[in-house]
N, C-alpha and C. Protein backbone atom coordinates (compact mmCIF):
# COMPACT_ATOMS: atom_id res chain seq x y z
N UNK A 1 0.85 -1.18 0.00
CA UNK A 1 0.00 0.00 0.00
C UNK A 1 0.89 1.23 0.00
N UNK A 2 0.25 2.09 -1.00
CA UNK A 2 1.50 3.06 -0.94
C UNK A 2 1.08 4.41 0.29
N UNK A 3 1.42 5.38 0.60
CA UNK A 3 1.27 6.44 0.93
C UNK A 3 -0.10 7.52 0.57
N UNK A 4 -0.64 7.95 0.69
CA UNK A 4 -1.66 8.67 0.51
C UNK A 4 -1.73 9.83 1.16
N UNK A 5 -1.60 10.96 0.36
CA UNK A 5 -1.66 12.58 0.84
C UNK A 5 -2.53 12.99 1.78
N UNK A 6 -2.50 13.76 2.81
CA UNK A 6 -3.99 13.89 3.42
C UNK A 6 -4.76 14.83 2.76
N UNK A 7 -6.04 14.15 3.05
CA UNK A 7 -6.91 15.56 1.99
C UNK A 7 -8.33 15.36 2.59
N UNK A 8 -8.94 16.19 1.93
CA UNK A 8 -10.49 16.11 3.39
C UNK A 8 -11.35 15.09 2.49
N UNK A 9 -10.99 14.24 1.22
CA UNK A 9 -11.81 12.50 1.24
C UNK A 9 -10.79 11.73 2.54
N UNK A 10 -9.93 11.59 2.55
CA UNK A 10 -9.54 11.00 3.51
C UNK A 10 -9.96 10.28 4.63
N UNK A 11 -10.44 9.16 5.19
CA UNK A 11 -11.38 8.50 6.31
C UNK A 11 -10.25 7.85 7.35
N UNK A 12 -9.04 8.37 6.91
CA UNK A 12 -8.58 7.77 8.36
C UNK A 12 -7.32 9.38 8.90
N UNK A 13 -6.87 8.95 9.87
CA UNK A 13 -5.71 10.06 10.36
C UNK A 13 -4.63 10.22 10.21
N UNK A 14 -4.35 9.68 8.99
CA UNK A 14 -3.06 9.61 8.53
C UNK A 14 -2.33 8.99 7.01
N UNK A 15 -1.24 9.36 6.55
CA UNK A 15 -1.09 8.43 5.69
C UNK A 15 -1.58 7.44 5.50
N UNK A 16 -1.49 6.74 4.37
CA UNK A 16 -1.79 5.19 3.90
C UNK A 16 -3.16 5.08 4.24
N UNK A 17 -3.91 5.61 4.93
CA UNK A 17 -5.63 5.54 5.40
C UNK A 17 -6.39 5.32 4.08
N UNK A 18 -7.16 4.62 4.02
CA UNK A 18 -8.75 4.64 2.89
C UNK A 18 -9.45 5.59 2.96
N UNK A 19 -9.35 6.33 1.55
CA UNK A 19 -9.82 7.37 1.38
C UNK A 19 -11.44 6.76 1.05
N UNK A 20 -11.99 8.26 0.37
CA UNK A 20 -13.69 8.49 -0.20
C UNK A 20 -13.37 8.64 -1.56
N UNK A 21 -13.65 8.10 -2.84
CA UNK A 21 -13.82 8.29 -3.86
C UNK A 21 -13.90 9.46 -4.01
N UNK A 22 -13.41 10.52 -4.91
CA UNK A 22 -14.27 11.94 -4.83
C UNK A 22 -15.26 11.88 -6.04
N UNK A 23 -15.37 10.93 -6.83
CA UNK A 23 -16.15 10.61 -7.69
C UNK A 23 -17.62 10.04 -6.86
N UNK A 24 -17.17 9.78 -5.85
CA UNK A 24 -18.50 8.86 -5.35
C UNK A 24 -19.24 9.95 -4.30
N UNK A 25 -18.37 10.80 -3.93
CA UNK A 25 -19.00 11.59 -3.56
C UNK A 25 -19.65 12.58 -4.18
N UNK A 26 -18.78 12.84 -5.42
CA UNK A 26 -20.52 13.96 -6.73
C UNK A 26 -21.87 12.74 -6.68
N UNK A 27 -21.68 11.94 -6.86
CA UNK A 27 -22.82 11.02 -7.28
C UNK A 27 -23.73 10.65 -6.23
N UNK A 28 -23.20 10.14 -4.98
CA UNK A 28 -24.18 9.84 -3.50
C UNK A 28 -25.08 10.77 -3.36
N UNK A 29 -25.98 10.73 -2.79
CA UNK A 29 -27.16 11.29 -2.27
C UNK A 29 -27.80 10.80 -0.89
N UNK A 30 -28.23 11.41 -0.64
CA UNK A 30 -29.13 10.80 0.69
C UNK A 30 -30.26 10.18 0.46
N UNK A 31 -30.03 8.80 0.96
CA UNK A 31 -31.46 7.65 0.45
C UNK A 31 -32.75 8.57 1.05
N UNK A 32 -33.10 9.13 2.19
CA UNK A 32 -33.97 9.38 2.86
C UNK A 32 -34.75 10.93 2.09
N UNK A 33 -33.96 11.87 1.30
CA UNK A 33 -34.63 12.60 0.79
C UNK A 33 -33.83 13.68 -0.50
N UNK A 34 -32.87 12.54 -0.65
CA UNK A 34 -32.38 12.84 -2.32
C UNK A 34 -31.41 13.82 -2.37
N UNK A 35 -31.29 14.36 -1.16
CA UNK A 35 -30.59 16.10 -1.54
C UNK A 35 -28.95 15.40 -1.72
N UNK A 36 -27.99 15.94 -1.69
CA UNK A 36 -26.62 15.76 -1.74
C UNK A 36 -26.09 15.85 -0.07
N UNK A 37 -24.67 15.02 -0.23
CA UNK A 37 -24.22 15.10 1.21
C UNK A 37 -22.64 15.77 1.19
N UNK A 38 -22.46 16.33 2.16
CA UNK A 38 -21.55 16.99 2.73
C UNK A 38 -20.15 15.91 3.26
N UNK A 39 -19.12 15.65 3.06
CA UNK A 39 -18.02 15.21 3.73
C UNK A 39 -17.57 15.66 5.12
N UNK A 40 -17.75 15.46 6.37
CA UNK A 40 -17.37 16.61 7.60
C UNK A 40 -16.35 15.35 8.91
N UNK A 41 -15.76 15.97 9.18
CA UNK A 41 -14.31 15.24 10.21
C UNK A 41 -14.81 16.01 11.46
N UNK A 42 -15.46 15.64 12.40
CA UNK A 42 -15.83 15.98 13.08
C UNK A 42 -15.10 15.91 14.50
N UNK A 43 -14.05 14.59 14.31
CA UNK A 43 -12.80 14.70 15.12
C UNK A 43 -12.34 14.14 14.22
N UNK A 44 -10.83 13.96 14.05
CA UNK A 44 -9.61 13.25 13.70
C UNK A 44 -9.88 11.49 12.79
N UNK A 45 -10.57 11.20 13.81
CA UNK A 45 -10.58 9.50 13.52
C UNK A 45 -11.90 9.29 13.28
N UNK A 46 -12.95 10.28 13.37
CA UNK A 46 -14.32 10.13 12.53
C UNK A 46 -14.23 10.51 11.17
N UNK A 47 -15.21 9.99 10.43
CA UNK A 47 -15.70 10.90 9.61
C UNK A 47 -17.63 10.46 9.36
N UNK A 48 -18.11 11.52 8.93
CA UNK A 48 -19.21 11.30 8.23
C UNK A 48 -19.96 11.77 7.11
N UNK A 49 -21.23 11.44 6.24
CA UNK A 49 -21.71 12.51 5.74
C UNK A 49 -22.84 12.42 6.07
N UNK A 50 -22.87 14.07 5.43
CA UNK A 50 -24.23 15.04 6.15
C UNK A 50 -24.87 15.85 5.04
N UNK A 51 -26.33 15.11 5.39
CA UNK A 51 -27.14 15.51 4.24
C UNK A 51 -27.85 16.97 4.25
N UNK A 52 -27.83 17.85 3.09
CA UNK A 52 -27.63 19.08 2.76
C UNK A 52 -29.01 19.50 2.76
N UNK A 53 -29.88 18.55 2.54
CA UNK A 53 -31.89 18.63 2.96
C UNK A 53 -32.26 18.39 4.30
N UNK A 54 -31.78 16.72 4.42
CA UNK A 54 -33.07 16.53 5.88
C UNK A 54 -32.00 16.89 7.36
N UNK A 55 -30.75 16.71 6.99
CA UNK A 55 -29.37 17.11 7.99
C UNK A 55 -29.65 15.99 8.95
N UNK A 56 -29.98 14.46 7.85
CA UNK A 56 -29.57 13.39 8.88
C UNK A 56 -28.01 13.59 8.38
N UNK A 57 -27.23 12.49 9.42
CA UNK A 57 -25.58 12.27 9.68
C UNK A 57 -25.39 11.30 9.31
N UNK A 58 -24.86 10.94 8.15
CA UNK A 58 -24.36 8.91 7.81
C UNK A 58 -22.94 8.52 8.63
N UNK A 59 -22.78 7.98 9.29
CA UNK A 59 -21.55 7.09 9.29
C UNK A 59 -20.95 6.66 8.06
N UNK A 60 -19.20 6.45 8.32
CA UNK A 60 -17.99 6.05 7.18
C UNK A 60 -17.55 5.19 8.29
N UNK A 61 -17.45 3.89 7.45
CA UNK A 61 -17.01 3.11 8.34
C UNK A 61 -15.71 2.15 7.20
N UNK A 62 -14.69 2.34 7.86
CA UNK A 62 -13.26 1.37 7.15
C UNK A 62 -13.41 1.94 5.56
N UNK A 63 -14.24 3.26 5.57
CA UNK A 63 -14.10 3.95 4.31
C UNK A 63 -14.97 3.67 3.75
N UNK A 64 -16.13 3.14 3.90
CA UNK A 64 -17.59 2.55 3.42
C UNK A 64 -18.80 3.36 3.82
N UNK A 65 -19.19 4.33 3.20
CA UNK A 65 -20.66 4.74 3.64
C UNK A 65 -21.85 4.33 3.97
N UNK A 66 -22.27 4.08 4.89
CA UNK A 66 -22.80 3.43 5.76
C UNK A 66 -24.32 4.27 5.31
N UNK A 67 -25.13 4.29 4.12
CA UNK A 67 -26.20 4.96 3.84
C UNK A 67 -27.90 4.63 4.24
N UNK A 68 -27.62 3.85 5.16
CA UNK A 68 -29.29 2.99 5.87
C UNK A 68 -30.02 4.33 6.86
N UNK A 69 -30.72 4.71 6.66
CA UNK A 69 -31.59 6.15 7.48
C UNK A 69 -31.10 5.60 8.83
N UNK A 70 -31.84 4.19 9.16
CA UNK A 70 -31.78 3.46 10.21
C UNK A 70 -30.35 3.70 10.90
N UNK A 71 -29.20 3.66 10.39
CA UNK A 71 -28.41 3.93 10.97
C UNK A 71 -27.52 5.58 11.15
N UNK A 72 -28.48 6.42 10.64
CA UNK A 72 -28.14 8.07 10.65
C UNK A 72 -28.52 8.57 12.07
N UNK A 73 -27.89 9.47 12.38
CA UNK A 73 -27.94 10.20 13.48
C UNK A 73 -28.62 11.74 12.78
N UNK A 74 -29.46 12.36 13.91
CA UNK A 74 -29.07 13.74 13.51
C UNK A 74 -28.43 14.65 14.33
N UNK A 75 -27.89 15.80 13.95
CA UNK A 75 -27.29 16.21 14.26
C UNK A 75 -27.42 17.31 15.91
C-alpha cells in the first residue's frame, strides 16, 4: 500500500488511510430525501456525511458509507 496525501476525502488520520472516492461523492445522495451530502471530520478519527436537505448524519465506516436512514444520526 502506498502512501496517501492527506486531503479532506480522507477516512482515516493519517497516511496510507482509505480514502472516499471523490467521484463517489458527486454522485451519493441521501437515500432518505435525495438532496446531496456533505463530507465533515468531526474529530480526527471520525468521519461522516451530512445531508444538505433533511441534515440526517451517515456514518464512514473502514471507508464505506454506511447509507441505511436506520443507521443516521441527527445532528
Amino acid at each position: 500500500m502506498t502512501d496517501v496525501p492527506a486531503d479532506p476525502t480522507s477516512t482515516g488520520t493519517g497516511a496510507g488511510a482509505p480514502t472516499l472516492d471523490p467521484l463517489l461523492l458527486e454522485i451519493v445522495v441521501c437515500p432518505a430525501c435525495r438532496a446531496d451530502l456533505d463530507l465533515r471530520r468531526p474529530e480526527p478519527a471520525r468521519v461522516e456525511l451530512a445531508c444538505r436537505g433533511c441534515g440526517l448524519v451517515y456514518p464512514v465506516v473502514d471507508g464505506i458509507p454506511v447509507l441505511l436512514v436506520d443507521e443516521a444520526r441527527r445532528p
